[in-house]
Protein backbone atom coordinates (compact mmCIF):
# COMPACT_ATOMS: atom_id res chain seq x y z
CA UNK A 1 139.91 131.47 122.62
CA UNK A 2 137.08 132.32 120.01
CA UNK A 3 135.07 135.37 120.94
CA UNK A 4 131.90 136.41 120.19
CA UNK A 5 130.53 140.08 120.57
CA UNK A 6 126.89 139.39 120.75
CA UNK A 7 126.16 143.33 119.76
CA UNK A 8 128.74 144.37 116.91
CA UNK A 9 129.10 142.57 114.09
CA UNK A 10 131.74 144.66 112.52
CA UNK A 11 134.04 143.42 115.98
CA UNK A 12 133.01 139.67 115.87
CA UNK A 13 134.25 139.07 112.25
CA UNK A 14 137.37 141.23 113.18
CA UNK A 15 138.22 139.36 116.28
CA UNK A 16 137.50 135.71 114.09
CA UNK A 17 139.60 136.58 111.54
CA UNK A 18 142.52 137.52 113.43
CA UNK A 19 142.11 134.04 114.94
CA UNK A 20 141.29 131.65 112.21
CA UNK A 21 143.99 133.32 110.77
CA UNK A 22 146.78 132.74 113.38
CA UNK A 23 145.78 128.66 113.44
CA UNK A 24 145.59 128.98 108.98
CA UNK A 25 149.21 129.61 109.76
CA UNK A 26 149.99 126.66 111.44
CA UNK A 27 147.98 124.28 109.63
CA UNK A 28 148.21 125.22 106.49
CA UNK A 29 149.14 121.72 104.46
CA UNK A 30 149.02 122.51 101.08
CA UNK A 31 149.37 125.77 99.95
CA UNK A 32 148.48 127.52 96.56
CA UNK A 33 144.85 126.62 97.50
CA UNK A 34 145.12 123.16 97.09
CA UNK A 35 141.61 121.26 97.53
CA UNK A 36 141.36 119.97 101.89
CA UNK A 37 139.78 117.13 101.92
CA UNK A 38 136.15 116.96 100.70
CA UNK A 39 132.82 117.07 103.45
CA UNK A 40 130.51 114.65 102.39
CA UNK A 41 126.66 113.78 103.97
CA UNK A 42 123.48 111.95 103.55
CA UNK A 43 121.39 114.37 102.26
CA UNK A 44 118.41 112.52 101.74
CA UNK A 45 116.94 109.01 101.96
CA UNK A 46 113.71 107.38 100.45
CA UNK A 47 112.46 103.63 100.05
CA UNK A 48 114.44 103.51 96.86
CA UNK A 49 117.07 106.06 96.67
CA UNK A 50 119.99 108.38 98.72
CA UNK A 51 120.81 111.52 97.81
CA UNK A 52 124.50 112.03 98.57
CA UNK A 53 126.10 116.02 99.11
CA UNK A 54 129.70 116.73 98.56
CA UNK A 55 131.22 119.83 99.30
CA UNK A 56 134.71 120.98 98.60
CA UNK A 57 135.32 124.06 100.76
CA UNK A 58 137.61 126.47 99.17
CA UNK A 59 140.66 125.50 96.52
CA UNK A 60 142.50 127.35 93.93
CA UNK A 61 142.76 126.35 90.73
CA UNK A 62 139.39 124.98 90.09
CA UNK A 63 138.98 121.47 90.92
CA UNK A 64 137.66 118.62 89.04
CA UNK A 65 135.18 117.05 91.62
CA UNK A 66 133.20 113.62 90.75
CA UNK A 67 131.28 110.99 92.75
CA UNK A 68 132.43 107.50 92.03
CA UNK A 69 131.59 103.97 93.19
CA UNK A 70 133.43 101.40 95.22
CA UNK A 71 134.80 100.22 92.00
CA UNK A 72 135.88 103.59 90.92
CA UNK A 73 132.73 104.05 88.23
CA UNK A 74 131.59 107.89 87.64
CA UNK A 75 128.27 108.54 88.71
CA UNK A 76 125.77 110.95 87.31
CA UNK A 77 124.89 113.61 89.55
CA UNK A 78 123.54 116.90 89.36
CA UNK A 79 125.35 120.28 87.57
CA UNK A 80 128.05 121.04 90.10
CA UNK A 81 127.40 124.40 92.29
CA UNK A 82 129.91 126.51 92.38
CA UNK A 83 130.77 130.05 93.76
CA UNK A 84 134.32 131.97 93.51
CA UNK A 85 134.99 133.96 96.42
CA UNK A 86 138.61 135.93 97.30
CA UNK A 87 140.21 133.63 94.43
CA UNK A 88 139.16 130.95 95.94
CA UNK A 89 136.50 127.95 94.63
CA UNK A 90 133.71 126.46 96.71
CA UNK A 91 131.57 123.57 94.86
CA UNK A 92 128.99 121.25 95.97
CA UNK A 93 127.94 118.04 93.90
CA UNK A 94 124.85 116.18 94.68
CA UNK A 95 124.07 112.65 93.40
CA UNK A 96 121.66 109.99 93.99
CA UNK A 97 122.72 106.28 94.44
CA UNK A 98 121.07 102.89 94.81
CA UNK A 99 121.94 100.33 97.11
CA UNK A 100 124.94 98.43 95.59
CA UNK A 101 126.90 95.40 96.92
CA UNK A 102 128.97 97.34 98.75
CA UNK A 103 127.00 100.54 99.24
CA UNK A 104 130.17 102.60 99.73
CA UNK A 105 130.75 105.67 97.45
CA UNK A 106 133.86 107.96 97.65
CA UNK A 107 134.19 111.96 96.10
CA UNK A 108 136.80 112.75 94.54
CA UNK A 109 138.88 115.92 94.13
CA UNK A 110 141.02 116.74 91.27
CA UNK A 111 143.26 119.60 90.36
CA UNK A 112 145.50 118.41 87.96
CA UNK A 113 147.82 121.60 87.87
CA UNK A 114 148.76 120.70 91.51
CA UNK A 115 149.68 117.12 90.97
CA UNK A 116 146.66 116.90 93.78
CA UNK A 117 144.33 114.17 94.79
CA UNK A 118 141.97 114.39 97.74
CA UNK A 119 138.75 112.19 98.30
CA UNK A 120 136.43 110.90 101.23
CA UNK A 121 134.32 107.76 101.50
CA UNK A 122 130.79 107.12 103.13
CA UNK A 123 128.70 104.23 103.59
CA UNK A 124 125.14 104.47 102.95
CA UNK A 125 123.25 101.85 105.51
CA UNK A 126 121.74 99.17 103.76
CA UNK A 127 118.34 100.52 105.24
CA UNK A 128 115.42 97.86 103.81
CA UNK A 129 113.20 99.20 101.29
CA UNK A 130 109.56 99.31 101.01
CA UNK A 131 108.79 95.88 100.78
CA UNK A 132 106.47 94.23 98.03
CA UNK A 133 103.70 92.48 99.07
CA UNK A 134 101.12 90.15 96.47
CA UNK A 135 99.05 87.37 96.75
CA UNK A 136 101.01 84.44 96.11
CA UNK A 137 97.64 81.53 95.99
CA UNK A 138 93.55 81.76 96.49
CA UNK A 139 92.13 78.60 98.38
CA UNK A 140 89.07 77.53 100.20
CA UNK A 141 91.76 77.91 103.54
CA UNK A 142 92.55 81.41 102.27
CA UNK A 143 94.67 84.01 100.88
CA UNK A 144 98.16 82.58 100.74
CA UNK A 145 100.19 86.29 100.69
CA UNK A 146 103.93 86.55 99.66
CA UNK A 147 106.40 89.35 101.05
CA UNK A 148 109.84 90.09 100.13
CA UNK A 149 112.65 92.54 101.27
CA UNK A 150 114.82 92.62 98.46
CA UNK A 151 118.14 93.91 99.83
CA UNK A 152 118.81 94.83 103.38
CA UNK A 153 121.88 95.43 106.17
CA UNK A 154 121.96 94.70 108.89
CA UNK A 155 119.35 92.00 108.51
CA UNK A 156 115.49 93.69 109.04
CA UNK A 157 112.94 91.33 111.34
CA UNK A 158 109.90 91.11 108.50
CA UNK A 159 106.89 89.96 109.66
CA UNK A 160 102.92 89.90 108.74
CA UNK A 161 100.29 92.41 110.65
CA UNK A 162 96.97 92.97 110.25
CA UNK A 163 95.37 96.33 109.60
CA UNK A 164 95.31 96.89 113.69
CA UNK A 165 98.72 95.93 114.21
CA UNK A 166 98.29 92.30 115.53
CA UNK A 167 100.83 89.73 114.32
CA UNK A 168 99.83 86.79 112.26
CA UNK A 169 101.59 83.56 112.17
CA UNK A 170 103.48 83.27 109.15
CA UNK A 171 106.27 80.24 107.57
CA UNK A 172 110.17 80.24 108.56
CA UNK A 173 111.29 83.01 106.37
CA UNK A 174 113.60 82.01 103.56
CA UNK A 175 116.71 84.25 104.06
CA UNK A 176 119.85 84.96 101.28
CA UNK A 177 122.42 86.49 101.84
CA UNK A 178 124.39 88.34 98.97
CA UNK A 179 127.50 90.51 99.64
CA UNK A 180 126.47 92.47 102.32
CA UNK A 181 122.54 92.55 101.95
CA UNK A 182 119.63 90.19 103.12
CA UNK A 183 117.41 88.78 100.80
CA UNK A 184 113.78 87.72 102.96
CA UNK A 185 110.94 86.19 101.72
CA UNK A 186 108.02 85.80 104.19
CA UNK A 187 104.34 83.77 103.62
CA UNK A 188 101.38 84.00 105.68
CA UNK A 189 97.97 82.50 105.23
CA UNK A 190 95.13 84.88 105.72
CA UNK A 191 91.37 84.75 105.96
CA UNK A 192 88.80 87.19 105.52
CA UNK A 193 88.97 90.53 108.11
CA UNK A 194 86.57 93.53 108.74
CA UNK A 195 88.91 95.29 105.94
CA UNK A 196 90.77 92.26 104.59
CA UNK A 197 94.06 94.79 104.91
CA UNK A 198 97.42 93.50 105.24
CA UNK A 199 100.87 95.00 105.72
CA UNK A 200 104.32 93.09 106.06
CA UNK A 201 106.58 94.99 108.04
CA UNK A 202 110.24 95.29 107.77
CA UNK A 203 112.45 96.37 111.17
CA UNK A 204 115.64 97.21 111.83
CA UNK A 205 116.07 98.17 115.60
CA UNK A 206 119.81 99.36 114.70
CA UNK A 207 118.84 101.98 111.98
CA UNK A 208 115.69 102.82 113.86
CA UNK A 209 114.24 102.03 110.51
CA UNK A 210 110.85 100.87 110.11
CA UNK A 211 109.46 100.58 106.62
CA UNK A 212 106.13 98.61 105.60
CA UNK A 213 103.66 97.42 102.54
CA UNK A 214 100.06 97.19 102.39
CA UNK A 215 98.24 95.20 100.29
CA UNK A 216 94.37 94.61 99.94
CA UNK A 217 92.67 91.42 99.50
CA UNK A 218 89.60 91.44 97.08
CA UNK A 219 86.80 89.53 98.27
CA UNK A 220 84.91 87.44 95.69
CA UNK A 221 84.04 89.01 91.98
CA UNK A 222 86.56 90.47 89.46
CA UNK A 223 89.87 91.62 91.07
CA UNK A 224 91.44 94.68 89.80
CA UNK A 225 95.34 95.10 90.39
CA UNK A 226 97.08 98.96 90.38
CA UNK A 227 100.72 98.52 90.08
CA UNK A 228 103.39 101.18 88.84
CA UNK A 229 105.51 101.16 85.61
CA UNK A 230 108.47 99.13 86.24
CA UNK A 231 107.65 97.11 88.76
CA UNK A 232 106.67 93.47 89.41
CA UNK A 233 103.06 92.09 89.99
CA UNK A 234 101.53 88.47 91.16
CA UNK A 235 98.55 87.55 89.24
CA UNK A 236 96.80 85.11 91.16
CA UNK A 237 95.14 82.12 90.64
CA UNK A 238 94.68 78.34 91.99
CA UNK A 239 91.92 75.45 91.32
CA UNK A 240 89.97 75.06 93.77
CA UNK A 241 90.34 71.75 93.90
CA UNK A 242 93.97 71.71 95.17
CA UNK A 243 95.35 68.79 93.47
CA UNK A 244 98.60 69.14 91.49
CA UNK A 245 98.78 70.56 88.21
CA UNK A 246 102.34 69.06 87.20
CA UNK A 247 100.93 67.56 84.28
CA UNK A 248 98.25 69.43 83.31
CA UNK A 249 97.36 72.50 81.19
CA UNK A 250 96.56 76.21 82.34
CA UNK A 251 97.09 79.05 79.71
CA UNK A 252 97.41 82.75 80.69
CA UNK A 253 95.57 85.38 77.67
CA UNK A 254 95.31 89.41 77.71
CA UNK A 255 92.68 90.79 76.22
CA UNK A 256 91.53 87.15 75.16
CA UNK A 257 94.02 87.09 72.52
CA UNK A 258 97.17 87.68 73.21
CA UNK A 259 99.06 84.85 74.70
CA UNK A 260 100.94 85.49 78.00
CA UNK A 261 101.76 82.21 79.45
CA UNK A 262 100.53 78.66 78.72
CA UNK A 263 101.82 75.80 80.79
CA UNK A 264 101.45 71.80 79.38
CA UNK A 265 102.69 69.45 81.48
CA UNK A 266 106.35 70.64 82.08
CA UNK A 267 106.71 72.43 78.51
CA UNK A 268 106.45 76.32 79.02
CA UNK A 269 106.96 79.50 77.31
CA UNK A 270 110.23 79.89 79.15
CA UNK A 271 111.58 76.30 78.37
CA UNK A 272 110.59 75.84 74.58
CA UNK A 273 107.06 76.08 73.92
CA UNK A 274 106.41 78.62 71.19
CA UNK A 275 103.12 80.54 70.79
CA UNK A 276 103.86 83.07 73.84
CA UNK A 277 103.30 86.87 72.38
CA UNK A 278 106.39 89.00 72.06
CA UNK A 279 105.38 91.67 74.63
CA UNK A 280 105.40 89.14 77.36
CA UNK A 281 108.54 87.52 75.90
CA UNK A 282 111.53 87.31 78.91
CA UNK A 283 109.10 88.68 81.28
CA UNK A 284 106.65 86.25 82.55
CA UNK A 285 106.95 83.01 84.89
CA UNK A 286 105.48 80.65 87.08
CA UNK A 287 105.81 79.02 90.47
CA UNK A 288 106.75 75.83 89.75
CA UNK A 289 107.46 74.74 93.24
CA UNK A 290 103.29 75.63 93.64
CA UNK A 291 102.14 73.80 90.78
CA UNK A 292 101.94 70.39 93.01
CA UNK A 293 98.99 72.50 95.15
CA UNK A 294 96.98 73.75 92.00
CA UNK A 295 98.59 76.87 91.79
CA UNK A 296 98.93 78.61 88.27
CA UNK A 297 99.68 81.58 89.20
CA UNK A 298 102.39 83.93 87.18
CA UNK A 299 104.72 87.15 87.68
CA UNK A 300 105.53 89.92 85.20
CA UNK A 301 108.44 91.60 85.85
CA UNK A 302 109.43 95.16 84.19
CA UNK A 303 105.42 95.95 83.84
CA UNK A 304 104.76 98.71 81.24
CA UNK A 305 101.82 100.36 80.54
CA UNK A 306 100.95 98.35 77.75
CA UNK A 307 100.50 95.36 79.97
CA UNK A 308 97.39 96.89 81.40
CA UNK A 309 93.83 94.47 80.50
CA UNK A 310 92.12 92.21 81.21
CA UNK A 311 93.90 88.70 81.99
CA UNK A 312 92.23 84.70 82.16
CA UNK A 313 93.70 82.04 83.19
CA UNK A 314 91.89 79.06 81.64
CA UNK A 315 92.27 74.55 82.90
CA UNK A 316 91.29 73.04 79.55
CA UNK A 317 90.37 69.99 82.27
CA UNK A 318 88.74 71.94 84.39
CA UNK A 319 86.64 74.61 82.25
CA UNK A 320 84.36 75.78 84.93
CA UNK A 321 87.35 77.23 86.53
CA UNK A 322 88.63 80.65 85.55
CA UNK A 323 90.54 83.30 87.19
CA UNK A 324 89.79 87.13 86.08
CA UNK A 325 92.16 90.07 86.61
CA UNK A 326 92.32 93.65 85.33
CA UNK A 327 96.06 94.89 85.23
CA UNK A 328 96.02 98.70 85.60
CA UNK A 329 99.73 99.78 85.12
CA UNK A 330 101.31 103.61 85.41
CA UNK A 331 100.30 104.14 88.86
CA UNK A 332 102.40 107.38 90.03
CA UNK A 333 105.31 105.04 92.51
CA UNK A 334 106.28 107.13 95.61
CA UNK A 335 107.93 110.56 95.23
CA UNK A 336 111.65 111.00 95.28
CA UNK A 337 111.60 114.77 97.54
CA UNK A 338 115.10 116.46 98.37
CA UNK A 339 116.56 119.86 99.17
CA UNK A 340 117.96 121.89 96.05
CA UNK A 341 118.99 124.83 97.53
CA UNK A 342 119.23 126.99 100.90
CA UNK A 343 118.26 130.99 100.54
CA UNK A 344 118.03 133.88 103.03
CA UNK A 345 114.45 133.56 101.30
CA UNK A 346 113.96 129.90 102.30
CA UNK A 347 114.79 126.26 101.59
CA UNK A 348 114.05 125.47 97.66
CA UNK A 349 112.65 121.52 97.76
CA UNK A 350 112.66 119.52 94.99
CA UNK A 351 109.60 117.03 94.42
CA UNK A 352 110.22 113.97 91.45
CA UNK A 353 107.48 111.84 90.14
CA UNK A 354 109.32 109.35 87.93
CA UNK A 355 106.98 107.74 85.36
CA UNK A 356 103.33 107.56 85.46
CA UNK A 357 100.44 106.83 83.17
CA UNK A 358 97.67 108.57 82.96
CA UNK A 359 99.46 111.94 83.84
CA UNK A 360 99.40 112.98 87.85
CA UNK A 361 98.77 116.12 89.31
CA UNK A 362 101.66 117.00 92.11
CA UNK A 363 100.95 119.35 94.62
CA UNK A 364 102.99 120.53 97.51
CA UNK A 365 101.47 120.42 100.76
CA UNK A 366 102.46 121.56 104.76
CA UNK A 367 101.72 119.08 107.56
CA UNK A 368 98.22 120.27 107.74
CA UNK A 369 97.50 119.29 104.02
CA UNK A 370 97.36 123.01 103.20
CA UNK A 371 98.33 123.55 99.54
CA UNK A 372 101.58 125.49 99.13
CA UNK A 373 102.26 127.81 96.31
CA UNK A 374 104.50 126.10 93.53
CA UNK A 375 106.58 126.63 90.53
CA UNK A 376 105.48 125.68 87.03
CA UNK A 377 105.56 121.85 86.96
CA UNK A 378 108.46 120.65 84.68
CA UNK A 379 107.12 117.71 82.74
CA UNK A 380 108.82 115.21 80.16
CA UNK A 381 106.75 112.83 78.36
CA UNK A 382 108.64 109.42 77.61
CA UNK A 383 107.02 106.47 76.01
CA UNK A 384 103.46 106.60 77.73
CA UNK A 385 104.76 107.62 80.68
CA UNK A 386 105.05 110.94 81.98
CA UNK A 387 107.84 112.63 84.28
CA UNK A 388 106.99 115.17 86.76
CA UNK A 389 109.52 117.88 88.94
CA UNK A 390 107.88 120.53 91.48
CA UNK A 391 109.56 123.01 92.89
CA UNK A 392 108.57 125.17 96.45
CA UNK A 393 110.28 127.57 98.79
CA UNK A 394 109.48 127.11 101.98
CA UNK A 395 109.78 129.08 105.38
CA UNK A 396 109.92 127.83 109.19
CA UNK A 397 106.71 126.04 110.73
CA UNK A 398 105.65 124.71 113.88
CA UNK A 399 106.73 121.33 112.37
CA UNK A 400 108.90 121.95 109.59
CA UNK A 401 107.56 119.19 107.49
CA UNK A 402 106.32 118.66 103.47
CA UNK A 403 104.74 116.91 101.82
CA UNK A 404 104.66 116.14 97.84
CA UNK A 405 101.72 114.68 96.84
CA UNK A 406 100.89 113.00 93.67
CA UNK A 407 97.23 111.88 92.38
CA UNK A 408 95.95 109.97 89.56
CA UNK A 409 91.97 110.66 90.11
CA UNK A 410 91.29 108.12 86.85
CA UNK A 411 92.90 104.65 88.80
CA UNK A 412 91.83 106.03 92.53
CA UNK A 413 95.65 106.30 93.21
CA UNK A 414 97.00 108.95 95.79
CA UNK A 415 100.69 108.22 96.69
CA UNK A 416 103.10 111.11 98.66
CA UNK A 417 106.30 111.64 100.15
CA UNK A 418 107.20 113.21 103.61
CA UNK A 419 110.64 115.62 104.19
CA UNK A 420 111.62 116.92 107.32
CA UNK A 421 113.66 120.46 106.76
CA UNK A 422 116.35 120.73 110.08
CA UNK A 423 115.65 123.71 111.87
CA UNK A 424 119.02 124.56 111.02
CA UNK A 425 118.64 125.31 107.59
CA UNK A 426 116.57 128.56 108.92
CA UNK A 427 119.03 129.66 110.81
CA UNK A 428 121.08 133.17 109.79
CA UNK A 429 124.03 132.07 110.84
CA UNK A 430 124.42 130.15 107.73
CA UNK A 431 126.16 133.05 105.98
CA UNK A 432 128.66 134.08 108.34
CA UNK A 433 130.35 130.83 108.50
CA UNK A 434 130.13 130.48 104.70
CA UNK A 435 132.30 134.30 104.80
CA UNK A 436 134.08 133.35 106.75
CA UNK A 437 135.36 130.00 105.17
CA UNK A 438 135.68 132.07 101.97
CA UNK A 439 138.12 134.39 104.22
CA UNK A 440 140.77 131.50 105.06
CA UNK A 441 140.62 130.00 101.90
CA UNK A 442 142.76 127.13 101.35
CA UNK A 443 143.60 126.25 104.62
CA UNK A 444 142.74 122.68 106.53
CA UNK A 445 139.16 121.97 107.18
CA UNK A 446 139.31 122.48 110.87
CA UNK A 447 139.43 126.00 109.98
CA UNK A 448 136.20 125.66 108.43
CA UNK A 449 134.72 124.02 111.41
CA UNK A 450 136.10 126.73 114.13
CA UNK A 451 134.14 128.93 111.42
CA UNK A 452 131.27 127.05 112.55
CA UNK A 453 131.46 127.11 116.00
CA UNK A 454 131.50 130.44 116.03
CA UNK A 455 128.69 130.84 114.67
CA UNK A 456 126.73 128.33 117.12
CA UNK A 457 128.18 130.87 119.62
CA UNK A 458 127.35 133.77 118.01
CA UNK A 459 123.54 132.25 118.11
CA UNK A 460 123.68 130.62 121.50
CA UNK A 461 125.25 133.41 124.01
């Protein structure tokens, strides 16, 4: 029914639009340009984060369009793109969402002079995120290492590897299970290893998702812990001795001064005791189902960059024993990379470093680590931390992947993000179904997607 001249243009689009038109009369629902219903996509996914794309393909008036939650909350999301073509608007609203108890998000179309209402739904899989990995206890046995998937549908298989892949026996994992998300906590026992590398892996064979953490155990001497802003760190530390600390004393200092956590038989910082220093206040705790096996070891949630020095943990009984650590926080966390915009020039990409202390340097780099040229880096300075967007234009390769790559020479920290452009996005036929959706403007979107295969045709015959 749809033909294609593979030679003349100027008789392809005439011979389309005497046929999109002749179904636009027939399914024609609304009229007066009323909004069809929205297209919305996954446009991107990281560990963290999903960008979200809705597009509105032609409607007259203008249209109000927002992305909203399951619960009907506005979300933030980009400045709305918008072109006006044969009195008709085309927009396309990007936001990016976080995994919520429902993780369904809807985008909704507005135009209030038509009485009209139009939205569509999608459900973002609950793929598992990177998981975090820290050492949970230090004994003459070994390394006692803690891993947790915080969040996760359908439920992920989590288990302990060591740096060549083998699986070590770990405990029954302790599973929760909150609205539609897994909550897994997995603890293996290690000894020392050629590299004393570790990485809990997280699997789900539906998603074909795959996702993992590394984490290094120190041997003997100080230990030195990178973490990013924000995030949530184990320091570690045990007697050696084992036996139950349930009524004893073990106090926590920064810096030798400042007070971060003291412990006295069942009284704590978090329970009553007063002394504890008001930059750890609400943001530091124990294990108190460890303390029967010596272990004084202690979390701090939300770290900040002011958290970074040098930490003891002191046992008035035992003074022979200490535990050292050097916190290092502002380490650059992973990149959040998406796709801005699509030009006959290229695909624009989009690289975000959010917070990092001392200050990164992004670069944009192929598959082959070759350095691509850049915009100016945009770069926002809140607090001590420092924000970071790159922009690139890229062009077809043999693989078609980027990378954005952030470094932080001072704390040894190189951290990057991968994005795959579709070959798609290269192709020229990109504009003729975009003309030729602006050319039966306001008619049902399976107009839109006749427009479209055309244009496969047009590239495939």
């Amino acid at each position: 029914m749809f033909c294609c001249v593979k030679k003349t243009r100027t008789l392809e689009l005439s011979s389309l639009c005497v046929c999109v038109l002749t179904v636009a009369a027939v399914t024609t629902g609304h009229g007066n340009g009323a909004a069809p219903k929205p297209f919305v996509g996954i446009l991107n996914t990281t560990e963290h984060r999903v960008q979200l794309k809705c597009e509105v393909r032609g409607a007259a008036p203008k249209p109000r369009v927002a992305w909203q939650d399951s619960d009907g909350n506005i979300l933030r999301a980009e400045k709305p793109q918008v072109s006006h073509r044969d009195g008709c608007y085309h927009i396309t609203l990007l936001t990016t969402v976080t995994r919520t108890m429902t993780n369904h998000f809807l985008c909704v179309v507005t135009q209030v002079e038509l009485s009209h209402v139009t939205e569509e739904e999608i459900h973002v899989p609950g793929a598992a995120p990177k998981p975090f990995a820290g050492i949970l206890n230090v004994t003459e046995g070994g390394v006692l290492l803690k891993c947790e998937v915080p969040g996760a549908s359908p439920k992920p298989k989590v288990e302990w590897q060591d740096s060549d892949g083998n699986l070590l026996p770990a405990e029954e994992p302790q599973v929760s299970h909150r609205g539609d998300l897994y909550y897994i906590t997995l603890l293996t026992t290690v000894t020392r290893t050629n590299t004393n590398r570790f990485l809990c892996v997280a699997t789900q064979e539906e998603l074909s998702h795959v996702i993992h953490d590394e984490i290094h155990v120190p041997g003997p001497g100080p230990v030195t812990v990178v973490v990013p802003a924000g995030s949530y760190i184990i320091l570690p530390c045990s007697l050696s001795t084992q036996e139950s600390l349930g009524q004893k004393r073990f106090d926590w200092k920064k810096d030798d001064q400042r007070e971060v956590f003291v412990y006295d038989a069942g009284l704590h910082f978090n329970n009553g005791l007063p002394g504890q220093d008001e930059l750890f206040r609400g943001r530091v705790s124990h294990f108190a189902d460890r303390l029967q096996f010596g272990n004084a070891s202690i979390t701090i949630r939300n770290t900040r960059v002011a958290d970074s020095g040098d930490y003891t943990c002191a046992f008035p009984l035992h003074q022979r024993e200490t535990c050292n650590i050097t916190l290092l926080v502002g380490a650059a966390p992973k990149p959040f990379v998406g796709i801005l915009n699509v030009t006959e020039g290229g695909v624009l990409l989009k690289c975000e470093v959010p917070g990092a202390s001392p200050k990164p340097k992004v670069e944009w780099q192929d598959s082959d680590g070759n350095l691509l040229p850049a915009e100016e880096p945009q770069v926002s300075h809140r607090g001590d931390l420092y924000y970071i967007t790159l922009l690139t234009t890229v062009t077809r390769t043999n693989t078609n992947r980027f990378l954005c790559v952030a470094t932080q020479e001072e704390l040894s920290h190189v951290i990057h993000d991968e994005f795959h452009v579709p070959e798609q996005l290269f192709e020229s036929c990109l504009g003729v179904g975009v003309l030729i959706a602006a050319f039966v403007c306001g008619v049902f979107s399976v107009v839109v997607l006749i427009a479209l295969s055309v244009c496969v045709l047009y590239i495939t015959v």
